[in-house]
N, C-alpha and C. Protein backbone atom coordinates (compact mmCIF):
# COMPACT_ATOMS: atom_id res chain seq x y z
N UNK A 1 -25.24 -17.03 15.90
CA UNK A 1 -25.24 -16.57 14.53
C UNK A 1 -24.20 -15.47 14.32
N UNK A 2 -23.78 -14.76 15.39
CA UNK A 2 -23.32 -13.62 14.99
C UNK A 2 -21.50 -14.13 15.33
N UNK A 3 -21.38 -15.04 16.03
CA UNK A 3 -20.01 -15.75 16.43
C UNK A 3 -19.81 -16.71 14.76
N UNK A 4 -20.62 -17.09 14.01
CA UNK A 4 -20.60 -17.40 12.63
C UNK A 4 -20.17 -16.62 11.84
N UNK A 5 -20.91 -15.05 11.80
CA UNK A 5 -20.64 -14.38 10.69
C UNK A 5 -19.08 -13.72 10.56
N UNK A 6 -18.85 -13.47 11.89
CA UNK A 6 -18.08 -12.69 12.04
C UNK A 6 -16.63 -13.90 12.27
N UNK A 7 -16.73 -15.01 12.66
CA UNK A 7 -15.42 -16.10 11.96
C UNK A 7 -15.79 -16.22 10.57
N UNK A 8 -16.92 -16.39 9.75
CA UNK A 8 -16.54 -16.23 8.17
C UNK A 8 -15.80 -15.01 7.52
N UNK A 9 -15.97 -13.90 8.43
CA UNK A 9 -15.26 -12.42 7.87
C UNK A 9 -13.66 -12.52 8.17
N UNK A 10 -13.35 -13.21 9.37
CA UNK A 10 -12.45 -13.50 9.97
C UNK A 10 -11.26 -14.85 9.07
N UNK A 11 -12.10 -15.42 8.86
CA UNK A 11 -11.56 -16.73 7.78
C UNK A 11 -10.69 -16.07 6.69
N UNK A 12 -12.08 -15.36 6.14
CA UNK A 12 -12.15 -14.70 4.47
C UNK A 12 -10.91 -13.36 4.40
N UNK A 13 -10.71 -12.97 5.86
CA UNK A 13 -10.08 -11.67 5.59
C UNK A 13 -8.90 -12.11 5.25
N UNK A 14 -8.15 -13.37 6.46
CA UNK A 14 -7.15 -13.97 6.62
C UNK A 14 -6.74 -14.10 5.30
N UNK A 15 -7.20 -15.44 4.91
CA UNK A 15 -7.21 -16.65 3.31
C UNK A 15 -7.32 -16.10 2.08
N UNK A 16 -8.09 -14.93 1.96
CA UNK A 16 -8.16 -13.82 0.49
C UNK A 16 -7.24 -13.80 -0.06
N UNK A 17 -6.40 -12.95 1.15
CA UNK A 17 -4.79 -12.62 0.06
C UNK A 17 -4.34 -13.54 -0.41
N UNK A 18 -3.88 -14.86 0.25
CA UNK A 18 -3.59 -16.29 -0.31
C UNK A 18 -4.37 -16.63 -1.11
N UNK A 19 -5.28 -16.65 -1.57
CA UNK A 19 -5.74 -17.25 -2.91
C UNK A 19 -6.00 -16.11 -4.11
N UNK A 20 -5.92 -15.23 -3.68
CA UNK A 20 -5.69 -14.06 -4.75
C UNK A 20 -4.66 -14.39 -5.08
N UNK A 21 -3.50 -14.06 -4.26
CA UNK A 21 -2.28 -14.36 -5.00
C UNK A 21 -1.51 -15.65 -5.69
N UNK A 22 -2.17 -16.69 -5.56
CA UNK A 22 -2.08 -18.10 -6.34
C UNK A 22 -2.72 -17.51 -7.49
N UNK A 23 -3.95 -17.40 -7.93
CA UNK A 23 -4.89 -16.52 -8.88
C UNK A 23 -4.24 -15.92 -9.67
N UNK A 24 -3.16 -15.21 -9.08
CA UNK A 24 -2.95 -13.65 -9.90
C UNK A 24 -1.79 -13.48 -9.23
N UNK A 25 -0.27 -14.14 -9.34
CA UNK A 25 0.89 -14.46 -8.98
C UNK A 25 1.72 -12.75 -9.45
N UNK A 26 2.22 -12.33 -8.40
CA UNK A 26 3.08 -11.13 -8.58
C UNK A 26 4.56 -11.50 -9.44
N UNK A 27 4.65 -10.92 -10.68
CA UNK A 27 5.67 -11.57 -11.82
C UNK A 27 6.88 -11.12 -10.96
N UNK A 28 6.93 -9.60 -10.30
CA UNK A 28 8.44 -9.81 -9.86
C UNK A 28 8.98 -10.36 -8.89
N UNK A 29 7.86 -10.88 -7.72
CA UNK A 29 8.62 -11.40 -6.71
C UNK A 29 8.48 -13.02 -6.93
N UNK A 30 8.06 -13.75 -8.25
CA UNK A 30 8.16 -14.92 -8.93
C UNK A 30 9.33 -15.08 -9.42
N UNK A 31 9.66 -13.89 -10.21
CA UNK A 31 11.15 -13.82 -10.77
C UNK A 31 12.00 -14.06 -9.35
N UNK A 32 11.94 -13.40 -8.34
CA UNK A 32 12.78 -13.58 -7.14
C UNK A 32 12.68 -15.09 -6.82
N UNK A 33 11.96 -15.44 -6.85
CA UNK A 33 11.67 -17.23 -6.06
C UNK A 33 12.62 -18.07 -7.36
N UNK A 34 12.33 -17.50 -9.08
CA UNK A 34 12.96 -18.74 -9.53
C UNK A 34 14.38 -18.10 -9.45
N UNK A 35 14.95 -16.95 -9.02
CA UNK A 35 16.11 -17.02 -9.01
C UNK A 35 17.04 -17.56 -7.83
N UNK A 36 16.44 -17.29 -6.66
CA UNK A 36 16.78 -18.42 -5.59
C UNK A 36 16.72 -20.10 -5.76
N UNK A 37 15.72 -20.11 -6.50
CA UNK A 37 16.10 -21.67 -7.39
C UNK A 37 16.91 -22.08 -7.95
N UNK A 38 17.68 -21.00 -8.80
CA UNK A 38 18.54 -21.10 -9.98
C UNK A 38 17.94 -21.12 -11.13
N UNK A 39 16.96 -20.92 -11.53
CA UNK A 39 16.61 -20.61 -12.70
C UNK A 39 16.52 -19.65 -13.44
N UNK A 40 16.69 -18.60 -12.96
CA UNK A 40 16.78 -17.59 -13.47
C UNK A 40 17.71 -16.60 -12.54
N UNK A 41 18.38 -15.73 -13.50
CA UNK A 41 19.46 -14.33 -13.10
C UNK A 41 18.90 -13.27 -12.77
N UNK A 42 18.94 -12.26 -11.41
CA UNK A 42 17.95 -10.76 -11.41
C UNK A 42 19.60 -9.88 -11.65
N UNK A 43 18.71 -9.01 -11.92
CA UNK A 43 19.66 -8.17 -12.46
C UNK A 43 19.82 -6.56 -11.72
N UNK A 44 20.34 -5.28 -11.86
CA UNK A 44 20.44 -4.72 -11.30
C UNK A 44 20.30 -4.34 -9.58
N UNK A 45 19.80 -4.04 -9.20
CA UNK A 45 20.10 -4.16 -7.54
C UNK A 45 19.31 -4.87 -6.89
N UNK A 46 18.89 -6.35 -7.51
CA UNK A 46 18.38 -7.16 -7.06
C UNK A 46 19.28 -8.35 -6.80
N UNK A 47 20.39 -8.45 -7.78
CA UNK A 47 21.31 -9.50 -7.85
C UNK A 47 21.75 -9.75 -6.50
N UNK A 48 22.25 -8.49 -5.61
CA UNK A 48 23.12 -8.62 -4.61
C UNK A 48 21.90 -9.33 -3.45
N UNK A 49 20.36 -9.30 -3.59
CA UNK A 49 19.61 -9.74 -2.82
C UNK A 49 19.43 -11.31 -2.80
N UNK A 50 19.31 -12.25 -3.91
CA UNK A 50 19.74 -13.60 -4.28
C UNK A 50 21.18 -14.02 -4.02
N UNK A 51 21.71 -13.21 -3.78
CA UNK A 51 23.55 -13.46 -3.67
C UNK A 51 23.39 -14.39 -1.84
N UNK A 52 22.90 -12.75 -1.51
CA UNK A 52 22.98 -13.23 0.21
C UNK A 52 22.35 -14.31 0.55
N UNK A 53 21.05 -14.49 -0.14
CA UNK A 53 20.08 -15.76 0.78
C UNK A 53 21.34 -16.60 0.31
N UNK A 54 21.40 -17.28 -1.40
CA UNK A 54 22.35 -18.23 -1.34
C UNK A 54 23.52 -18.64 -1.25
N UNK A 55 24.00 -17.24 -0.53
CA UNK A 55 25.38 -17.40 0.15
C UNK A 55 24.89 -18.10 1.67
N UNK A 56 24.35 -17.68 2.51
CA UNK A 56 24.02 -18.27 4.11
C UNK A 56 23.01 -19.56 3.49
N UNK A 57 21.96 -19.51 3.05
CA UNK A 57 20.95 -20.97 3.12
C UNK A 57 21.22 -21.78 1.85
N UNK A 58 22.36 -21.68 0.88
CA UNK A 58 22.26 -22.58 -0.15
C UNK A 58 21.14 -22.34 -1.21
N UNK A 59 21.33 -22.66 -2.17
CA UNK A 59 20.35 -22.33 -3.57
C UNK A 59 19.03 -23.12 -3.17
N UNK A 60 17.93 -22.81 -2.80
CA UNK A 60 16.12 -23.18 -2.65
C UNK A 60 15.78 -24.42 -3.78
N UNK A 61 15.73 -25.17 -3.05
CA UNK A 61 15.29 -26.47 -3.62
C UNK A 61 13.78 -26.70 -4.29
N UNK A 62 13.01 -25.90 -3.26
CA UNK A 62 11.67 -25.74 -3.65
C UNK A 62 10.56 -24.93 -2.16
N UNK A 63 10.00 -23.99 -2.77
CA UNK A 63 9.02 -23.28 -2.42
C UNK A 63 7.62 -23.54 -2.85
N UNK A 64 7.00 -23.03 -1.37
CA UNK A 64 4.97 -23.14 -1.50
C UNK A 64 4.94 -21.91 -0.67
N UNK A 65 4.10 -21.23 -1.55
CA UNK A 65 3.03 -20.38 -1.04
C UNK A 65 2.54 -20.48 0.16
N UNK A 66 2.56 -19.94 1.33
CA UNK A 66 1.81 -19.84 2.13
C UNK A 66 0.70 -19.09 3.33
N UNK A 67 1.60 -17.91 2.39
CA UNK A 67 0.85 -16.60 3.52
C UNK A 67 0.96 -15.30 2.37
N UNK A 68 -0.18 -14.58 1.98
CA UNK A 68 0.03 -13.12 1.57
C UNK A 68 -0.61 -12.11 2.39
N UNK A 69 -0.06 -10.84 2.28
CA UNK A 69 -0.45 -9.79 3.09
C UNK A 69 -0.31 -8.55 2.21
N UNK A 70 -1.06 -7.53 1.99
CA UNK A 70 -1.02 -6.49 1.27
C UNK A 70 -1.67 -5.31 2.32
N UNK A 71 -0.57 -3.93 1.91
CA UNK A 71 -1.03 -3.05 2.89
C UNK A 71 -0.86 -1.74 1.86
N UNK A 72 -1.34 -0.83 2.32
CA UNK A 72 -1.61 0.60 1.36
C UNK A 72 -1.53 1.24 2.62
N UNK A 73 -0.96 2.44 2.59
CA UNK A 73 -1.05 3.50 3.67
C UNK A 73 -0.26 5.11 3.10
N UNK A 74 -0.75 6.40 3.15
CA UNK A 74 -0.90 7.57 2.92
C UNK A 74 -0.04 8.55 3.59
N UNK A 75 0.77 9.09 3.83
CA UNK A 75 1.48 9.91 4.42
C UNK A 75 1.60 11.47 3.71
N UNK A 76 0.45 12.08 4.55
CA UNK A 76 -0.01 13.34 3.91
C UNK A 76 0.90 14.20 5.05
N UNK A 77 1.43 15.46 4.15
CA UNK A 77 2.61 16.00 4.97
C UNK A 77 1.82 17.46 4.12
N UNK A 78 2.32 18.73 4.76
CA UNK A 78 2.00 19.89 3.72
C UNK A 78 2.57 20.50 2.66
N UNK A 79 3.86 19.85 2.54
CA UNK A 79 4.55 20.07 0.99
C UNK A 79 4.63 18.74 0.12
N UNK A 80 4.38 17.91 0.79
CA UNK A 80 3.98 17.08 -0.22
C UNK A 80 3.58 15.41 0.72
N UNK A 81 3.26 14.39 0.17
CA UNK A 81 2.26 13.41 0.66
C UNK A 81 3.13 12.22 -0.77
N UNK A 82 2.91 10.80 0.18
CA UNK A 82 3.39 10.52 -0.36
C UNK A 82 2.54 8.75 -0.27
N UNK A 83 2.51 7.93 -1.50
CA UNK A 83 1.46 6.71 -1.03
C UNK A 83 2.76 5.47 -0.62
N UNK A 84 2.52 4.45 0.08
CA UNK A 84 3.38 3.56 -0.10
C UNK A 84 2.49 2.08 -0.16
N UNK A 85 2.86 1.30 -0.57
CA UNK A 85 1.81 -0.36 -1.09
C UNK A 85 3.53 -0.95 -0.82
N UNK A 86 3.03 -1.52 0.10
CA UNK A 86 3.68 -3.22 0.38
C UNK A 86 3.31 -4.76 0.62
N UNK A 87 3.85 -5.13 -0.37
CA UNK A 87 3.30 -6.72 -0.81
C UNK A 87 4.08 -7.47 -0.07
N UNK A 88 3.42 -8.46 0.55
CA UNK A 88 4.34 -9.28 1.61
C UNK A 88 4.21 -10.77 0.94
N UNK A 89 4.77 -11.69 0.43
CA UNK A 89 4.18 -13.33 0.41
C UNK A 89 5.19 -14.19 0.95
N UNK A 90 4.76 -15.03 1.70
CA UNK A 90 5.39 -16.01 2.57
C UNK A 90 5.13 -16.78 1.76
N UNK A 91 6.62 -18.52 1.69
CA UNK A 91 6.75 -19.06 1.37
C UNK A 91 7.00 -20.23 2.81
N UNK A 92 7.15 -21.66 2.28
CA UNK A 92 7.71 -22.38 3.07
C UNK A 92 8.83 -22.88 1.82
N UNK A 93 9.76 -22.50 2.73
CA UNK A 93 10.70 -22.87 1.64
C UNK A 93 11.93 -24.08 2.24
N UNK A 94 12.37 -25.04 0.91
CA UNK A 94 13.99 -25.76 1.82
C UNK A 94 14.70 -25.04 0.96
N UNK A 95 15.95 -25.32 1.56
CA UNK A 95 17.14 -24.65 1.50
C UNK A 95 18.13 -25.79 1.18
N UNK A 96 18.92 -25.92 0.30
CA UNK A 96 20.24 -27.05 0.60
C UNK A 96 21.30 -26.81 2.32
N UNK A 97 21.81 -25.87 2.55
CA UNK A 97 22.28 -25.83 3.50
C UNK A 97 21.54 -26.16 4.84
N UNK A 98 20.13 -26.31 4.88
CA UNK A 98 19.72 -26.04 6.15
C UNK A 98 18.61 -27.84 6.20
N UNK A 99 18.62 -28.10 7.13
CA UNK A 99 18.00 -29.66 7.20
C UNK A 99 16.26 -29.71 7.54
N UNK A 100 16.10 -28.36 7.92
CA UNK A 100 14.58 -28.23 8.21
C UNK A 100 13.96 -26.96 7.11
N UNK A 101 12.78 -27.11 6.74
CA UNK A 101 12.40 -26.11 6.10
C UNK A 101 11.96 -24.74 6.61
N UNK A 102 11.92 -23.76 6.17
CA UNK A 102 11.90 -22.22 6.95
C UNK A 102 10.92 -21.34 6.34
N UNK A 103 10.74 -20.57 7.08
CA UNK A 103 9.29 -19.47 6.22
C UNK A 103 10.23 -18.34 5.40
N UNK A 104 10.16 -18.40 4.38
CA UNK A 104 10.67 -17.26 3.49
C UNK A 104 9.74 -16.44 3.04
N UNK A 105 10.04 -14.92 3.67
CA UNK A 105 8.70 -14.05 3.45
C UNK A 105 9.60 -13.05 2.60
N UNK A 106 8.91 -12.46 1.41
CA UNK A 106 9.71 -11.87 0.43
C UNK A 106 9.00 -10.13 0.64
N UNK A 107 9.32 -9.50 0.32
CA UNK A 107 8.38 -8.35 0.62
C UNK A 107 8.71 -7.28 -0.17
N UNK A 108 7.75 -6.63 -1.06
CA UNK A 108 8.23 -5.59 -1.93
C UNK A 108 7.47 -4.20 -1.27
N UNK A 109 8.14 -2.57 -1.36
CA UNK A 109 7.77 -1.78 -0.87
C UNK A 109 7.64 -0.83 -1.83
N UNK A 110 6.23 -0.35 -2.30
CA UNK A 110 6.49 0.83 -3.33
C UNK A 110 6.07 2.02 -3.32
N UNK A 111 6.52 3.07 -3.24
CA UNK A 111 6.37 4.43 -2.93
C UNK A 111 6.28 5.02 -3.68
N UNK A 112 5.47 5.51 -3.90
CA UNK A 112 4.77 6.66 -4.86
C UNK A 112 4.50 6.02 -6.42
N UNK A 113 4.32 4.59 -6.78
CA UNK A 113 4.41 4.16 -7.76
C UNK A 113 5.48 4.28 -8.25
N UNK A 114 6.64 4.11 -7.88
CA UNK A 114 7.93 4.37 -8.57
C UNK A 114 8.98 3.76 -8.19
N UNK A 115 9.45 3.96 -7.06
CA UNK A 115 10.54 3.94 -6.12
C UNK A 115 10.06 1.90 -5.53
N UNK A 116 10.85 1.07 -5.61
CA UNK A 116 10.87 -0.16 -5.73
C UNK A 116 11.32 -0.51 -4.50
N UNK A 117 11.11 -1.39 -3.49
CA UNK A 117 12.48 -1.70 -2.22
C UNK A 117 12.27 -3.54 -2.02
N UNK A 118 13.07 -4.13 -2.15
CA UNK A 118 12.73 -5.37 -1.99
C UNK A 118 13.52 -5.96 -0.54
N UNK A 119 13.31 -6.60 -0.07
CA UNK A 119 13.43 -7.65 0.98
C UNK A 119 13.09 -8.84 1.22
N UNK A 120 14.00 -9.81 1.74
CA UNK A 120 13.61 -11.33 1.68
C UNK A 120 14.54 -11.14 3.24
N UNK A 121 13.18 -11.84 4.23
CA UNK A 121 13.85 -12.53 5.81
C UNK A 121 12.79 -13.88 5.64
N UNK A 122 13.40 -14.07 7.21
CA UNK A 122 12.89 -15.10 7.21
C UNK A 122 11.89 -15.08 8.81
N UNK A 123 10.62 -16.42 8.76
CA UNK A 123 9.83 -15.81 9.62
C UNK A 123 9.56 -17.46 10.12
N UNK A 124 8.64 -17.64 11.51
CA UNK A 124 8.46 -18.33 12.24
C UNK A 124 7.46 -19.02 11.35
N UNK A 125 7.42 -20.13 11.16
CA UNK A 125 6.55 -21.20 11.07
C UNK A 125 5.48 -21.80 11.71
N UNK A 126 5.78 -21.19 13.11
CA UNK A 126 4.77 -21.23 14.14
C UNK A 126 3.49 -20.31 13.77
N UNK A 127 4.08 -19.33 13.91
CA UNK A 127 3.67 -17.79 13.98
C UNK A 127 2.31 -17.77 12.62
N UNK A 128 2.70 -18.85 11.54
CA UNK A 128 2.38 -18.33 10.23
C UNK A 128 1.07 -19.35 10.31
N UNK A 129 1.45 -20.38 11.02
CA UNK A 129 0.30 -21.75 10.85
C UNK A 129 -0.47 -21.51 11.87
N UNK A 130 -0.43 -20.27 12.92
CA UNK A 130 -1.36 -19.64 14.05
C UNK A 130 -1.92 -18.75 12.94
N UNK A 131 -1.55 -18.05 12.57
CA UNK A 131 -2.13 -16.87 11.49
C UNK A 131 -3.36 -17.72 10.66
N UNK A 132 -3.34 -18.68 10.22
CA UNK A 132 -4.33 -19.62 9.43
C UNK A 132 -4.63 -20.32 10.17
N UNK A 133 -4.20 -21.32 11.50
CA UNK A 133 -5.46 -21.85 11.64
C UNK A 133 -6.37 -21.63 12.86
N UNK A 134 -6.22 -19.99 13.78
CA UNK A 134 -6.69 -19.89 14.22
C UNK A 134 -8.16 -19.59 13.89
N UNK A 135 -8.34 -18.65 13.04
CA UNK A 135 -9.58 -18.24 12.31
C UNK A 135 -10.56 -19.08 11.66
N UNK A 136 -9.56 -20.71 11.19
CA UNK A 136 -10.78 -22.00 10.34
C UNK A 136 -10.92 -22.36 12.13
N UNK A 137 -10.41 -22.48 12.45
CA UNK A 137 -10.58 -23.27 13.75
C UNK A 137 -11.82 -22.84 14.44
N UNK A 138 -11.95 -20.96 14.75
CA UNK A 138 -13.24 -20.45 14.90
C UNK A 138 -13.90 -20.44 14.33
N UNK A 139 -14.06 -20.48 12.74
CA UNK A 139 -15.00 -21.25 11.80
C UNK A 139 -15.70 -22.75 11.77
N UNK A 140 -14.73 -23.58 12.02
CA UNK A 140 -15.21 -25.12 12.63
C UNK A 140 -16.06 -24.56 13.90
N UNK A 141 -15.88 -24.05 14.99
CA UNK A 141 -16.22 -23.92 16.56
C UNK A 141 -17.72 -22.96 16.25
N UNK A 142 -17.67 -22.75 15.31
CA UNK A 142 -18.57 -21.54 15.43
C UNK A 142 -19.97 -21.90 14.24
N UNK A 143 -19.54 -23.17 13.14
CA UNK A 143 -20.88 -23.95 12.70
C UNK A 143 -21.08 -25.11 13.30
N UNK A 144 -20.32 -25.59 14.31
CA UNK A 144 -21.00 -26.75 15.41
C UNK A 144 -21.36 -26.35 16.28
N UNK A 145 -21.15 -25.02 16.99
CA UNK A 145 -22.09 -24.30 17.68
C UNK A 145 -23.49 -23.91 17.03
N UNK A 146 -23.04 -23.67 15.77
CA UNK A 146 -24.74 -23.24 15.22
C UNK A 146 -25.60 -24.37 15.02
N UNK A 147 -25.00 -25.77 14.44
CA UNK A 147 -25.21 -26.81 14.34
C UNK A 147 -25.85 -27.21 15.68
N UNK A 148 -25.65 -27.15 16.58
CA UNK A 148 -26.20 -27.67 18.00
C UNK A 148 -27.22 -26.90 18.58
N UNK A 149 -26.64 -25.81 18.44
CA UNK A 149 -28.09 -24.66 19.21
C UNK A 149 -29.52 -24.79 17.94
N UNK A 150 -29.10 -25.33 16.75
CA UNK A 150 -30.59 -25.33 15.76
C UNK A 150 -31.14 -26.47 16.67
N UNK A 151 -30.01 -27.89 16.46
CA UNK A 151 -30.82 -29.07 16.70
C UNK A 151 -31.69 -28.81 18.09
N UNK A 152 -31.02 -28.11 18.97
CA UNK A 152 -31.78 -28.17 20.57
C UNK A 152 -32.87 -27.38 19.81
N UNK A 153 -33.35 -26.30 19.41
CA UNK A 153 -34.08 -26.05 19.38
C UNK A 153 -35.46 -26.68 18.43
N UNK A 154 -34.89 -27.45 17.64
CA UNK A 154 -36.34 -28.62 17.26
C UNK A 154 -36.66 -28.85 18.24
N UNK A 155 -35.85 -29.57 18.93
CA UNK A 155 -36.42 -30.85 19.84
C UNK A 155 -36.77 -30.21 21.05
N UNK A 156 -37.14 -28.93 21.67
CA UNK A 156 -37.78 -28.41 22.78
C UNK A 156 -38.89 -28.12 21.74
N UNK A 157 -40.37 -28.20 22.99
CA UNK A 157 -41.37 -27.97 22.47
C UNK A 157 -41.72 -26.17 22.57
N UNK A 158 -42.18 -25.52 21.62
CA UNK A 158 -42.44 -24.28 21.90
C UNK A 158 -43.28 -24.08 23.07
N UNK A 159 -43.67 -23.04 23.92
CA UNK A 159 -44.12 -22.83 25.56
C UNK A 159 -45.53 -22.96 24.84
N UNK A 160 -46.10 -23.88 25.35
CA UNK A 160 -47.85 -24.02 25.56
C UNK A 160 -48.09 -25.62 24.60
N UNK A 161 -46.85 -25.88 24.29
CA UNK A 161 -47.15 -26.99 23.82
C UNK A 161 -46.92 -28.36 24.70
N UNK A 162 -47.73 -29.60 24.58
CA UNK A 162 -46.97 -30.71 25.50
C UNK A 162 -46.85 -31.43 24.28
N UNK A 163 -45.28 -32.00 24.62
CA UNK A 163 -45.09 -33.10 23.51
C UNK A 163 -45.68 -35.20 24.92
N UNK A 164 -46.03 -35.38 23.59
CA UNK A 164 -46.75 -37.01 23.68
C UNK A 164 -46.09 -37.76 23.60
N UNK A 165 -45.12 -38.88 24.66
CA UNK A 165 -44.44 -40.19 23.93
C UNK A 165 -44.93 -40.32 23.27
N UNK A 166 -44.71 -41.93 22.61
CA UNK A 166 -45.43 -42.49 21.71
C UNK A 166 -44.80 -43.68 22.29
């Protein structure tokens, strides 16, 4: 039971961010995806960031969602402290230049509510489909374990009982 609860926490912690963020899609790093598409122009010191991907991988044919990550962390100093929130979302994305598809992880960094930093690399495909399916996998392993240890326990008789062919 407790190898259950704790792969459902494990599942849920993983998969959250990913379906939050389908849910409730971040407008600026959307704007980033359709401009690697070509559909749209970014403007100020974002331009030169769409320049590079589709200068090396060719203009993005099409992107999926596949991984989000969100982090918050505090940097308390004694003249002053400062917050930073970075939004991470992985894509599987193609590329015209490139013949296999690649993980495009986009990542925005914001400091103090103000101060903006964007980044787009690129990340293992391996790496990303271990990230998800290790945790359903202990979720499967962990209600056919529960699944099996109930059934054995019908079918033993409690101590002082004799069970009767028939």
């Amino acid at each position: 039971m407790v190898a259950f609860a704790l792969s459902v926490v494990w599942a849920a912690a993983i998969n959250f961010p990913l379906f939050y963020s389908l849910l409730f899609p971040s407008q600026d790093i959307q704007q980033i995806i359709r401009a690697l598409e070509g559909r749209e122009t970014l403007g100020g010191d974002l331009a030169p960031l769409s320049q590079e991907v589709n200068g090396s991988a060719g203009q993005m044919r099409r992107a999926i969602q596949v991984g989000a990550y969100w982090h918050v962390s505090g940097d308390y100093n004694i003249k002053e402290s400062h917050t930073t929130r970075t939004t991470q979302l992985s894509y599987l994305a193609w590329f015209e230049k490139r013949k296999e598809p690649t993980i495009l992880i986009v990542t925005r960094t914001e400091v103090d509510g103000s101060r903006l930093h964007y980044d787009i690399a690129e990340g293992d495909p391996f790496s990303t489909l271990r990230a998800h399916l290790l945790p359903v996998l202990a979720l499967a392993f962990s209600v056919c374990w529960l699944l099996w240890t109930r059934s054995r326990s019908r079918k033993t008789p409690a101590p002082g009982k004799v069970r009767i062919a028939s």
